[in-house]
N, C-alpha and C. Protein backbone atom coordinates (compact mmCIF):
# COMPACT_ATOMS: atom_id res chain seq x y z
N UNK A 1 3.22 3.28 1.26
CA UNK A 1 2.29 2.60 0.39
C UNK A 1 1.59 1.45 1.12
N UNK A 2 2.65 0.92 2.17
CA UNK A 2 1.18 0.13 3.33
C UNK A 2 0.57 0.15 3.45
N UNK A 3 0.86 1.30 4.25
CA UNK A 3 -0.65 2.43 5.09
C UNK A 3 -1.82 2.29 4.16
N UNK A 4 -1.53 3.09 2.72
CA UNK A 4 -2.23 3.61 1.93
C UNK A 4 -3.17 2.19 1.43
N UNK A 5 -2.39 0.69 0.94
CA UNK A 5 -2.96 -0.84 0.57
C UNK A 5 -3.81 -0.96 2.35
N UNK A 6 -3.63 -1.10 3.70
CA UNK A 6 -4.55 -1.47 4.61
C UNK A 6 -5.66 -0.14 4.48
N UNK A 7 -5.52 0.87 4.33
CA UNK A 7 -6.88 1.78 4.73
C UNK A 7 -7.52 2.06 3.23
N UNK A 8 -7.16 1.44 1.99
CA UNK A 8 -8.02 2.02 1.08
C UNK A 8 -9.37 0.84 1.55
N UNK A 9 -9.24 -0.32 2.11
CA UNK A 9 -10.27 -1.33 2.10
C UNK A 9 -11.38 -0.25 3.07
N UNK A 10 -10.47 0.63 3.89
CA UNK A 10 -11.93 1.10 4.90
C UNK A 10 -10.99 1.83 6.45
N UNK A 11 -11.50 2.61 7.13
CA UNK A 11 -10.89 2.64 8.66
C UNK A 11 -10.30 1.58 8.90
N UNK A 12 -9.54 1.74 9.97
CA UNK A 12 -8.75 1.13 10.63
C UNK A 12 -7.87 1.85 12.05
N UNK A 13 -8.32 0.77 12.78
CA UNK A 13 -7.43 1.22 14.35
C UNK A 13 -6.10 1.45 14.32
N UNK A 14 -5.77 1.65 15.29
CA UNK A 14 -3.91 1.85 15.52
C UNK A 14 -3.01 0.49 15.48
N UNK A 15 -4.26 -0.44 16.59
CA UNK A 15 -3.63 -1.83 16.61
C UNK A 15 -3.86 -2.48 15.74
N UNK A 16 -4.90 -2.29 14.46
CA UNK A 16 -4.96 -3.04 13.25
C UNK A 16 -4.05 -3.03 12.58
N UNK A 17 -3.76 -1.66 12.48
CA UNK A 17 -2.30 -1.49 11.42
C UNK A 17 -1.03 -1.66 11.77
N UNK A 18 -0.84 -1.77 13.04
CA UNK A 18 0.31 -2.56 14.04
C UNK A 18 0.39 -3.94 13.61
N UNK A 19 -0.83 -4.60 13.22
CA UNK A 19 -1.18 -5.91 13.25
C UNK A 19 -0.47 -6.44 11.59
N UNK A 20 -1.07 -5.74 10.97
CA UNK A 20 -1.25 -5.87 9.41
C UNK A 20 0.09 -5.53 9.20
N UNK A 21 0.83 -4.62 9.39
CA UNK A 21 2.18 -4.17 9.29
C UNK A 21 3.39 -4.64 9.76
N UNK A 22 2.80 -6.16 10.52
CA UNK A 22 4.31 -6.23 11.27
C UNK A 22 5.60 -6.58 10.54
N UNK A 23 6.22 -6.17 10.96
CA UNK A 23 7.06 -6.22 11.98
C UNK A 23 7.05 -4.75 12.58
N UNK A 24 6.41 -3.82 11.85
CA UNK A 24 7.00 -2.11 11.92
C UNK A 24 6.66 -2.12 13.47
N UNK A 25 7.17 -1.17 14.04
CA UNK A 25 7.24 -0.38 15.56
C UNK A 25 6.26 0.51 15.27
N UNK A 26 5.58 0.50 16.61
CA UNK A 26 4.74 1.45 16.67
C UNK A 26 5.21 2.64 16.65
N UNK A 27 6.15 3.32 17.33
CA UNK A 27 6.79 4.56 17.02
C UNK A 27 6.98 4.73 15.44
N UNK A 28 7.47 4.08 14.79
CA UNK A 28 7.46 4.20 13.23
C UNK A 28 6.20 4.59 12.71
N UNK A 29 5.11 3.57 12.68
CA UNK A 29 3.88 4.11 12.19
C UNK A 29 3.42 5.19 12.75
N UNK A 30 3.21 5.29 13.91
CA UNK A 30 2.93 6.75 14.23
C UNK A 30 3.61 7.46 13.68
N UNK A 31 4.79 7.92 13.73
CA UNK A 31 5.90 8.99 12.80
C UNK A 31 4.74 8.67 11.42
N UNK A 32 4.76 7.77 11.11
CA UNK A 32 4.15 7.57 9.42
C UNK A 32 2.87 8.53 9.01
N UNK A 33 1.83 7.89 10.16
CA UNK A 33 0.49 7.99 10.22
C UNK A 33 0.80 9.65 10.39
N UNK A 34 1.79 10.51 11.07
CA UNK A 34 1.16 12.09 11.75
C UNK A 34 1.97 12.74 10.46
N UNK A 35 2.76 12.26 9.58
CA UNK A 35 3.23 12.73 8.07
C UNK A 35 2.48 12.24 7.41
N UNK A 36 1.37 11.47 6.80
CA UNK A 36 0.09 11.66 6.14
C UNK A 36 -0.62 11.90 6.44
N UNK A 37 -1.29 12.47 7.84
CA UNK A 37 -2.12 13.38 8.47
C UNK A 37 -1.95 14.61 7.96
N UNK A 38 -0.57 15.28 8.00
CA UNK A 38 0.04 16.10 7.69
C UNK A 38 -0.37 16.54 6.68
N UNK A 39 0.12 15.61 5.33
CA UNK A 39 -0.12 15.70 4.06
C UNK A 39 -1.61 16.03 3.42
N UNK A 40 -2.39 15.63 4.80
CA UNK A 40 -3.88 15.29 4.70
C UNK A 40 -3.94 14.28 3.56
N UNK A 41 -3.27 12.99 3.60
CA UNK A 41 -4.08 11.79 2.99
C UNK A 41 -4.55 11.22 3.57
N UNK A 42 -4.70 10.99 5.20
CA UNK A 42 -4.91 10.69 6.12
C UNK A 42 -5.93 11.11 6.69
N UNK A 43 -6.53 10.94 7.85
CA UNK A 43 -7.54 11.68 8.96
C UNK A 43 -7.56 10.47 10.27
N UNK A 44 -7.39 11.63 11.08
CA UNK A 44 -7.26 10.52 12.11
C UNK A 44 -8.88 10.83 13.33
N UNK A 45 -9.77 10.24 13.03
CA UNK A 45 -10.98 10.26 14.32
C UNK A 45 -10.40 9.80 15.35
N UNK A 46 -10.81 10.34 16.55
CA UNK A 46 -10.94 10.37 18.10
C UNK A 46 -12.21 10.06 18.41
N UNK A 47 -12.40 8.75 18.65
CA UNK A 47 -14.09 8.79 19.14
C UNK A 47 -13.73 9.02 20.74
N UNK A 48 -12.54 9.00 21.24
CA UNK A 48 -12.59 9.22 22.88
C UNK A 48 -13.03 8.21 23.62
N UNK A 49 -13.69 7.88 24.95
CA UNK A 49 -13.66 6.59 25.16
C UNK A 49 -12.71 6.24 26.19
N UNK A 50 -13.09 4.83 26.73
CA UNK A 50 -12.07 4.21 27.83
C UNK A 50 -12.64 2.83 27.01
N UNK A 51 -11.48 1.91 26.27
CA UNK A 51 -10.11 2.45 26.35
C UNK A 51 -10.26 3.38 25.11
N UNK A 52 -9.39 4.01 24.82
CA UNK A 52 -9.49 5.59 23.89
C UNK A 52 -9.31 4.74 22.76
N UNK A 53 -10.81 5.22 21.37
CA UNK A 53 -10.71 4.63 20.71
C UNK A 53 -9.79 5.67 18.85
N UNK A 54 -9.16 5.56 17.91
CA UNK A 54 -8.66 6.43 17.43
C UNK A 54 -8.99 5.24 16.33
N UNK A 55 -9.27 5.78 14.77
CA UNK A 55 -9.39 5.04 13.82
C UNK A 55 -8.45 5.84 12.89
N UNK A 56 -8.26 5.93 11.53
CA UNK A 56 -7.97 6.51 10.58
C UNK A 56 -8.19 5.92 9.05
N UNK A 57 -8.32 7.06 8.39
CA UNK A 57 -9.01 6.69 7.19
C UNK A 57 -8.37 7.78 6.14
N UNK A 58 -8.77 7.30 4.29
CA UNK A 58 -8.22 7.46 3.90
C UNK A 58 -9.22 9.19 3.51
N UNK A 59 -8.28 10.05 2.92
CA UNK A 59 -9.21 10.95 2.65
C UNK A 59 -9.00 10.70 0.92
N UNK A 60 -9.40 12.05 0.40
CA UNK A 60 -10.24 12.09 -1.49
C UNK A 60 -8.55 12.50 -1.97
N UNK A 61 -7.45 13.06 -1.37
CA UNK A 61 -6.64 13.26 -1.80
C UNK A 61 -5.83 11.74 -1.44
N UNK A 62 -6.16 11.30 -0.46
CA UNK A 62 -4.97 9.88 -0.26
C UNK A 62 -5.56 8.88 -1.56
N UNK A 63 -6.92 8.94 -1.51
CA UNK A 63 -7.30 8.15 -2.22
C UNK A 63 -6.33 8.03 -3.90
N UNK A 64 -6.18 9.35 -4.28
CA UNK A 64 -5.43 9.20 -5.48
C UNK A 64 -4.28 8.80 -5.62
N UNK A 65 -3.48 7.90 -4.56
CA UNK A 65 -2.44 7.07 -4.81
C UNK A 65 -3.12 5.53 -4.85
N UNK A 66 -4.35 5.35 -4.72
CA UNK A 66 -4.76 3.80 -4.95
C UNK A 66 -4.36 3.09 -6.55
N UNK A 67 -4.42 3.91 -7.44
CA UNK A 67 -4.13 3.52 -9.12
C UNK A 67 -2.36 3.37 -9.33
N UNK A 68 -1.60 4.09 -7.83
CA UNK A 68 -0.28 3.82 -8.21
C UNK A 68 -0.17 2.18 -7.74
N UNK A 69 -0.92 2.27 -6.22
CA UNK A 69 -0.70 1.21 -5.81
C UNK A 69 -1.32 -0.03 -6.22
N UNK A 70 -2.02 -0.02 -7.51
CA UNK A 70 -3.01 -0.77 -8.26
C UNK A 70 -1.72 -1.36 -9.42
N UNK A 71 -0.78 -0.24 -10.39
CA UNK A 71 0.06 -0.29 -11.02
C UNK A 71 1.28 -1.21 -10.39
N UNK A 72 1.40 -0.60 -9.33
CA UNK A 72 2.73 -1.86 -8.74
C UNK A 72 2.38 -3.08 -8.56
N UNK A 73 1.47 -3.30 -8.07
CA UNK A 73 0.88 -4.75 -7.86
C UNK A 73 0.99 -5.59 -9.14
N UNK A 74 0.69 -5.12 -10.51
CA UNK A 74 0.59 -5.61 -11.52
C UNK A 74 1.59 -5.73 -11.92
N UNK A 75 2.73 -4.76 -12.21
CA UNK A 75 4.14 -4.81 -12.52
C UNK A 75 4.32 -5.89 -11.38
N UNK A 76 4.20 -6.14 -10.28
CA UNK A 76 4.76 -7.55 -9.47
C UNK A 76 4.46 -8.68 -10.35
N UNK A 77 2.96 -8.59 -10.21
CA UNK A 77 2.65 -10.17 -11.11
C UNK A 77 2.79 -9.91 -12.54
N UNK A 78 3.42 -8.94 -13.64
CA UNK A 78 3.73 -9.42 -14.90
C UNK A 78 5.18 -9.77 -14.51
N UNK A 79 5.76 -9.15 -13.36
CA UNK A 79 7.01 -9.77 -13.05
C UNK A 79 7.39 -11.29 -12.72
N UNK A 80 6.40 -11.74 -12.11
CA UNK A 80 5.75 -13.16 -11.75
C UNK A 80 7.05 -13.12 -10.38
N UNK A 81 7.27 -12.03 -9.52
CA UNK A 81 8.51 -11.72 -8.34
C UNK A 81 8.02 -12.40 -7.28
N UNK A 82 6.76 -12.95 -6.88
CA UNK A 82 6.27 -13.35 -5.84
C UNK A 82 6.17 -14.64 -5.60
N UNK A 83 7.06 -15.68 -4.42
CA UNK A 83 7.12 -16.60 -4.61
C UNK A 83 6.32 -16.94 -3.22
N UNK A 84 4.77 -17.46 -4.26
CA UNK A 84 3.51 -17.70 -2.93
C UNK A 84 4.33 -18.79 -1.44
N UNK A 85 5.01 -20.06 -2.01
CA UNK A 85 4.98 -21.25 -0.67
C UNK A 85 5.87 -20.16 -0.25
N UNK A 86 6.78 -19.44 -0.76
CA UNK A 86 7.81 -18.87 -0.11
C UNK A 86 6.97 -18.10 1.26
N UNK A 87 6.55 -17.45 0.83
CA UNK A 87 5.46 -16.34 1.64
C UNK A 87 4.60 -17.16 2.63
N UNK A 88 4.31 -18.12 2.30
CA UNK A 88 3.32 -19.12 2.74
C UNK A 88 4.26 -19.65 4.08
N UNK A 89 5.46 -19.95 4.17
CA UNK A 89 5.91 -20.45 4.85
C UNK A 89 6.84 -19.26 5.79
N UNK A 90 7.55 -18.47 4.82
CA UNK A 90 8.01 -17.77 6.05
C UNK A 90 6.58 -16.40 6.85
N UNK A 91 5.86 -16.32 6.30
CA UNK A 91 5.07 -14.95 7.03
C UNK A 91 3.35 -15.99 7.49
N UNK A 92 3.18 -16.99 6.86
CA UNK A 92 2.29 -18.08 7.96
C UNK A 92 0.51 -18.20 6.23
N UNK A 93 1.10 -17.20 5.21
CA UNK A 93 -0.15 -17.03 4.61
C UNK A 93 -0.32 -15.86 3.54
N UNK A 94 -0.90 -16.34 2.56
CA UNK A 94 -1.03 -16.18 1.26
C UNK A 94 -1.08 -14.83 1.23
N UNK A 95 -0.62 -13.82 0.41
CA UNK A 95 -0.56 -12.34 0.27
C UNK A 95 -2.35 -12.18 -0.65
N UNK A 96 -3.03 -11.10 -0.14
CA UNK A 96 -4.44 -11.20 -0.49
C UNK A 96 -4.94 -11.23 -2.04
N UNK A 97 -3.66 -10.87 -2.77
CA UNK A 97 -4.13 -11.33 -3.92
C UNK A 97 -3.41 -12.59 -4.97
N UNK A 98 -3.25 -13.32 -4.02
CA UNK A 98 -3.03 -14.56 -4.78
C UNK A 98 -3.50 -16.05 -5.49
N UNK A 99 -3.47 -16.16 -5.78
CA UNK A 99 -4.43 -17.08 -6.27
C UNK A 99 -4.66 -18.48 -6.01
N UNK A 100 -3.73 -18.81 -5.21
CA UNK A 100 -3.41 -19.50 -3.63
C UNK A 100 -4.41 -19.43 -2.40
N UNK A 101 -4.37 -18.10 -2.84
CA UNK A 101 -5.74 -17.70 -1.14
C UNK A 101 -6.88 -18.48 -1.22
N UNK A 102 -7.42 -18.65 -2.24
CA UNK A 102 -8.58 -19.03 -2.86
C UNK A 102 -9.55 -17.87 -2.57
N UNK A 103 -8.92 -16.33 -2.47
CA UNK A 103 -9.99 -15.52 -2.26
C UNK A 103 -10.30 -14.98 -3.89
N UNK A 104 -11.14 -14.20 -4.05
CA UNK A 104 -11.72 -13.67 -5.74
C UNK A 104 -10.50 -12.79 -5.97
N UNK A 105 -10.07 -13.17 -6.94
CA UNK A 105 -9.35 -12.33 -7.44
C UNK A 105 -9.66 -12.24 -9.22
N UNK A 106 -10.76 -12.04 -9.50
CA UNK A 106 -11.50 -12.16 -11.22
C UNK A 106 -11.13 -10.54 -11.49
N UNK A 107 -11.27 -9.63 -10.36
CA UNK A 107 -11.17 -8.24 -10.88
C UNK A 107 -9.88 -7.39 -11.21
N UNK A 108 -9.15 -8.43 -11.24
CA UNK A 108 -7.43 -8.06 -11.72
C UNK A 108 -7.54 -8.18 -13.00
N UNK A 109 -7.02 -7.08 -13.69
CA UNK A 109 -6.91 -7.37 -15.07
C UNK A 109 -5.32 -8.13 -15.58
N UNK A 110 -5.41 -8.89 -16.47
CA UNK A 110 -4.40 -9.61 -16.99
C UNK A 110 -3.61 -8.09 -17.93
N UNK A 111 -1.98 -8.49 -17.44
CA UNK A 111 -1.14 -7.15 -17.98
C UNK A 111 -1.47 -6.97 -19.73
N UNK A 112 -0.88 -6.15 -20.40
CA UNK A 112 -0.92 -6.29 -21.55
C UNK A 112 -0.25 -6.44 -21.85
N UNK A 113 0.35 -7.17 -23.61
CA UNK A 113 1.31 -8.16 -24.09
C UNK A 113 2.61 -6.72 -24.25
N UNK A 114 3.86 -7.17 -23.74
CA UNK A 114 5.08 -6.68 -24.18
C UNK A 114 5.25 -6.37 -25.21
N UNK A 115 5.29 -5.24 -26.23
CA UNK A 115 5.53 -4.40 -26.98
C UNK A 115 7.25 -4.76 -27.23
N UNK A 116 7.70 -5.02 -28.67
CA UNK A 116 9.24 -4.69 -28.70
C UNK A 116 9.53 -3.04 -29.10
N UNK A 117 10.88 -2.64 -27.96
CA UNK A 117 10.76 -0.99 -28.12
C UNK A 117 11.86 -0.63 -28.99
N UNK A 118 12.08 0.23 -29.19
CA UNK A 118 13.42 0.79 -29.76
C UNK A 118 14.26 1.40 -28.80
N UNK A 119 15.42 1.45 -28.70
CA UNK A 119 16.05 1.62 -27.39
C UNK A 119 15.83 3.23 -27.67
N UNK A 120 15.71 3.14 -26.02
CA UNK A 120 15.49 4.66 -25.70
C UNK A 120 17.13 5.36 -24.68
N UNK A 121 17.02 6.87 -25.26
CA UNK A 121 18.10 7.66 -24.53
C UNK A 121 17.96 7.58 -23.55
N UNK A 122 19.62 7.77 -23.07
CA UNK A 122 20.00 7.81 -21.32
C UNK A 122 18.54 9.15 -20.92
N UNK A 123 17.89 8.75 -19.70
CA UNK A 123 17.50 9.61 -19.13
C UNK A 123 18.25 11.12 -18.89
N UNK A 124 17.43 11.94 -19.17
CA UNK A 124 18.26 13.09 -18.12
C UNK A 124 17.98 13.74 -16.64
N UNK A 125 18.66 13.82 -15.96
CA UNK A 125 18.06 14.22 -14.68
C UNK A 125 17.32 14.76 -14.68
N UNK A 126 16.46 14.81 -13.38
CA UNK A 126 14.70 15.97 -13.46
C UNK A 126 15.67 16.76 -12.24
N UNK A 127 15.19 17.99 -12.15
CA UNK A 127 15.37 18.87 -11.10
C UNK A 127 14.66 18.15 -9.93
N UNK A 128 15.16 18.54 -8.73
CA UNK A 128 14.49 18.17 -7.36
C UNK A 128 13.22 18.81 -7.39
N UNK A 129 12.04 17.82 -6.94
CA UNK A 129 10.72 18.29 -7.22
C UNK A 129 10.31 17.79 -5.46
N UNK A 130 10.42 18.61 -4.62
CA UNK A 130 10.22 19.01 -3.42
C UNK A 130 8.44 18.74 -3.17
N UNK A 131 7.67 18.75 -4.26
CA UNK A 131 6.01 18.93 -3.78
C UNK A 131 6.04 17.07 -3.94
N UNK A 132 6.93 16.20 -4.29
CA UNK A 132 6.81 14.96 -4.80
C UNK A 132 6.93 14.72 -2.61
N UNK A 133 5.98 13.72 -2.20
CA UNK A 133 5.69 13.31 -0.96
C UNK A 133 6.14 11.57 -0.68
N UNK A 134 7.24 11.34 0.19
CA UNK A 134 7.62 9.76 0.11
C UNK A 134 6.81 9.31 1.51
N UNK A 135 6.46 8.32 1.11
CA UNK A 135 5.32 7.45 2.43
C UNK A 135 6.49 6.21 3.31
């Protein structure tokens, strides 16, 4: 779901997402990046070149995990789990949608009000669903 939050903004290099991702190993992301290639949520251009230039981007099928990763974000902040100085101090700077950054953040919608539920039954197991893809 990294991958998927740095490349929905647009392409991106190898060393961008090295950059944006750290601490991860490059061997890791690569493993990452050639299993959503795979999946084709991915695409990886070769413009070729000295030094060899390689971008990747999102394709029309990756794109349809942006609304999951739109949903978690929000479940974070109705969670209110994010503690900005915390972040601020140990990783050097404000996570991009905080309101701390002083960047726009008007296009977040505010969650909707908590509903009281009626308790619901124990789940029952789902069968193993093998076409379900972990990032």
């Amino acid at each position: 779901m990294l991958v998927v939050r740095d490349l929905c903004a647009g392409p991106k290099r190898t060393t961008e997402l090295l950059e944006d991702l750290h601490p991860i190993s490059s061997r890791t992301l690569m493993g990452r990046l050639r299993e959503m290639e795979q999946d084709q949520l991915i695409v990886r251009n070769n413009y070729g070149g000295l030094p060899r230039r390689v971008e990747y981007e999102m394709t029309e099928r990756g794109r349809r995990l942006i609304p999951l990763l739109d949903a978690l974000m929000k479940a974070g902040q109705a969670l209110d789990c994010n503690e900005c100085e915390d972040r601020k101090e140990s990783a050097g700077y404000y996570c991009d949608f905080c309101p701390q950054s002083g960047r726009d953040t008007s296009f977040i919608e505010a969650p909707p009000p908590m509903l009281e539920r009626a308790p619901q039954p124990e789940p029952t197991h789902r069968p193993k669903d093998d076409s379900i893809v972990l990032l």
